[in-house]
Structures are given as C-alpha cells and as structure tokens.
Protein backbone atom coordinates (compact mmCIF):
# COMPACT_ATOMS: atom_id res chain seq x y z
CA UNK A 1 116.52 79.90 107.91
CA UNK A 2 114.66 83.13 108.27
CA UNK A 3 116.63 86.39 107.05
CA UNK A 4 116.33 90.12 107.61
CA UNK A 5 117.60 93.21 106.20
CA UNK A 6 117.15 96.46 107.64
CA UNK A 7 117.98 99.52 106.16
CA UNK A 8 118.77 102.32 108.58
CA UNK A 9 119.52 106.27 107.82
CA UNK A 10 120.79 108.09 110.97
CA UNK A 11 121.23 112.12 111.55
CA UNK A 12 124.87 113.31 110.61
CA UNK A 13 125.53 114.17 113.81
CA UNK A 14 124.81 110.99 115.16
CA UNK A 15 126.79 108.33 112.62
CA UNK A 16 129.62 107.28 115.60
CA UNK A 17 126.74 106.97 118.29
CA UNK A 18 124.89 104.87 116.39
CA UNK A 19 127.82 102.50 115.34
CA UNK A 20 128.95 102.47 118.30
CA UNK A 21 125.66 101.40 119.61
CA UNK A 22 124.67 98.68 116.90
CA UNK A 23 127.81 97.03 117.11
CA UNK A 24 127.24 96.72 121.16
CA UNK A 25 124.16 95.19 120.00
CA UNK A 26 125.49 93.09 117.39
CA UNK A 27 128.09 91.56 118.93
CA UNK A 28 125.60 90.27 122.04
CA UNK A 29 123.10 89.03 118.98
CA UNK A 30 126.01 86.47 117.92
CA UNK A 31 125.74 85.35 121.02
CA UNK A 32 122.94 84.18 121.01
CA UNK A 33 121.71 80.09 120.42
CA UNK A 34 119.43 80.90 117.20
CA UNK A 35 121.45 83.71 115.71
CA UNK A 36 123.47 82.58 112.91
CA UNK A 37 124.74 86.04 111.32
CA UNK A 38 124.87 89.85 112.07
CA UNK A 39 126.24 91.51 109.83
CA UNK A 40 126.44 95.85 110.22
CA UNK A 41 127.61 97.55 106.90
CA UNK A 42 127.89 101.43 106.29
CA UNK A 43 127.55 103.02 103.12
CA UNK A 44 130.18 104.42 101.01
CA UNK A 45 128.70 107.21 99.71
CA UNK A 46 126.44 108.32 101.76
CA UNK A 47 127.68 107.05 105.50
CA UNK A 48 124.37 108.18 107.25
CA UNK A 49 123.13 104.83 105.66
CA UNK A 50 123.70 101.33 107.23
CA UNK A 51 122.02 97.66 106.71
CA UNK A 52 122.10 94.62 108.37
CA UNK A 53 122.31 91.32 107.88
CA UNK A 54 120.60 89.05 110.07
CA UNK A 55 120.23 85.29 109.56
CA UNK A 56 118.19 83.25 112.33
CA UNK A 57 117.99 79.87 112.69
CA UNK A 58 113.58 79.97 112.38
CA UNK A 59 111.33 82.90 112.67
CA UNK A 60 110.84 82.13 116.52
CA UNK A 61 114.65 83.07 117.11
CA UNK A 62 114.59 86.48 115.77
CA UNK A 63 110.85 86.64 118.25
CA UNK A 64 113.60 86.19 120.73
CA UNK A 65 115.99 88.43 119.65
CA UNK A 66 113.85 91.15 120.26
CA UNK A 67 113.05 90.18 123.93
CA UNK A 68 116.61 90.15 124.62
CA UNK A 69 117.95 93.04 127.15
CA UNK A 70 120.40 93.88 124.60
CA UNK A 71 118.17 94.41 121.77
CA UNK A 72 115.77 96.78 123.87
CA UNK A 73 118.66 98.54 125.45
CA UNK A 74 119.88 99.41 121.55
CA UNK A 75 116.23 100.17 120.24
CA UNK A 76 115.74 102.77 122.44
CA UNK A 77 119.31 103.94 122.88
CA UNK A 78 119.00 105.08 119.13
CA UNK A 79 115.58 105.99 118.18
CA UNK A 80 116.70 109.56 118.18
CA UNK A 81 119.44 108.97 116.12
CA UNK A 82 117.06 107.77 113.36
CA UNK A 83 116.56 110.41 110.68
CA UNK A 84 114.01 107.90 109.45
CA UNK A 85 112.16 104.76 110.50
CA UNK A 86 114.17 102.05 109.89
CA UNK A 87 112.89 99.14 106.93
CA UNK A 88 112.96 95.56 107.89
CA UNK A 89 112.17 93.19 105.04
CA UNK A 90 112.69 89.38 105.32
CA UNK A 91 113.45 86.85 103.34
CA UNK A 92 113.73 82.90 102.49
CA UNK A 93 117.54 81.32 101.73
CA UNK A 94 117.88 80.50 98.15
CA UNK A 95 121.72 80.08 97.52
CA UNK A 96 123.85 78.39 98.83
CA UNK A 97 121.66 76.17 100.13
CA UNK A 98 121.19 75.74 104.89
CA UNK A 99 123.69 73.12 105.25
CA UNK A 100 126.54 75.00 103.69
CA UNK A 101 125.78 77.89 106.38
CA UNK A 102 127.29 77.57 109.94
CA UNK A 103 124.76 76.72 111.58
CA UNK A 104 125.55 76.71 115.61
C-alpha cells in the first residue's frame, strides 16, 4: 500500500470553498480502481487547517490519481484558497497489516 498525508491551511475567507471543493474531489477519488481511502478532516481548533488521508493500492495509482480530470479540476480550483503550499508526506503500512484493509 502506498499512503499520503497532506496537510493543507486555507485563507479564512475561503474554509467552505475549499471543503466544498475537496470533498467534490474526494468523493470522485473513491471512485477510482486503485484508491482504497480518502479521508478529508478539519481541525478543531484552528478550522483553516485540513489533512487527508489517502491510501492507494501501489505508488503507480496515486501517479494516476493525479492525471485524473477530477484531481486537476480541484488543484487548480483551489490554489488561491491556499494560505500556504500544501505538505504531502508518504508513508509505508505498518499496522494493521494489507489484508485486514478493504482492498477493492
């Protein structure tokens, strides 16, 4: 499994844009063959913060994710609304082990 986590911070003014616009997005990425989670979170204390959660099948499926129309469409749909560049950092599946996840 490959994993990612990316922190975003968004402008005040544009915290319902922007979930409105990553949840577009993430609800096409479960839709697709190698995605196996998206998760969007908010912060609680600070709700111009958000991470995801995303779980791929290999590193070649999130390659593809980020061809996808949908995926483009949100990129650029919310660059403006980033107060900061987002942080991607990636990681390997420890616990519980790939076949407990779901894997489609």
């Amino acid at each position: 499994m490959h994993v990612l986590m990316v922190h975003i911070r968004v402008k005040p003014e544009a915290i319902e844009p922007f979930k409105e616009a990553i949840v577009e997005n993430a609800r096409n990425s479960i839709q697709e063959e190698g995605v196996i989670r998206f998760d969007v979170f908010q912060q609680t204390d600070d709700p111009t913060r958000f991470s995801l959660v995303e779980v791929y099948r290999t590193p070649e499926d999130h390659a593809r994710h980020r061809e996808t129309a949908h995926y483009q469409k949100w990129r650029d749909s919310v660059a403006e609304m980033m107060a900061e560049p987002r942080v991607g950092l990636q990681y390997r599946n420890v616990f519980p082990a790939d076949d407990h996840w779901n894997l489609k």
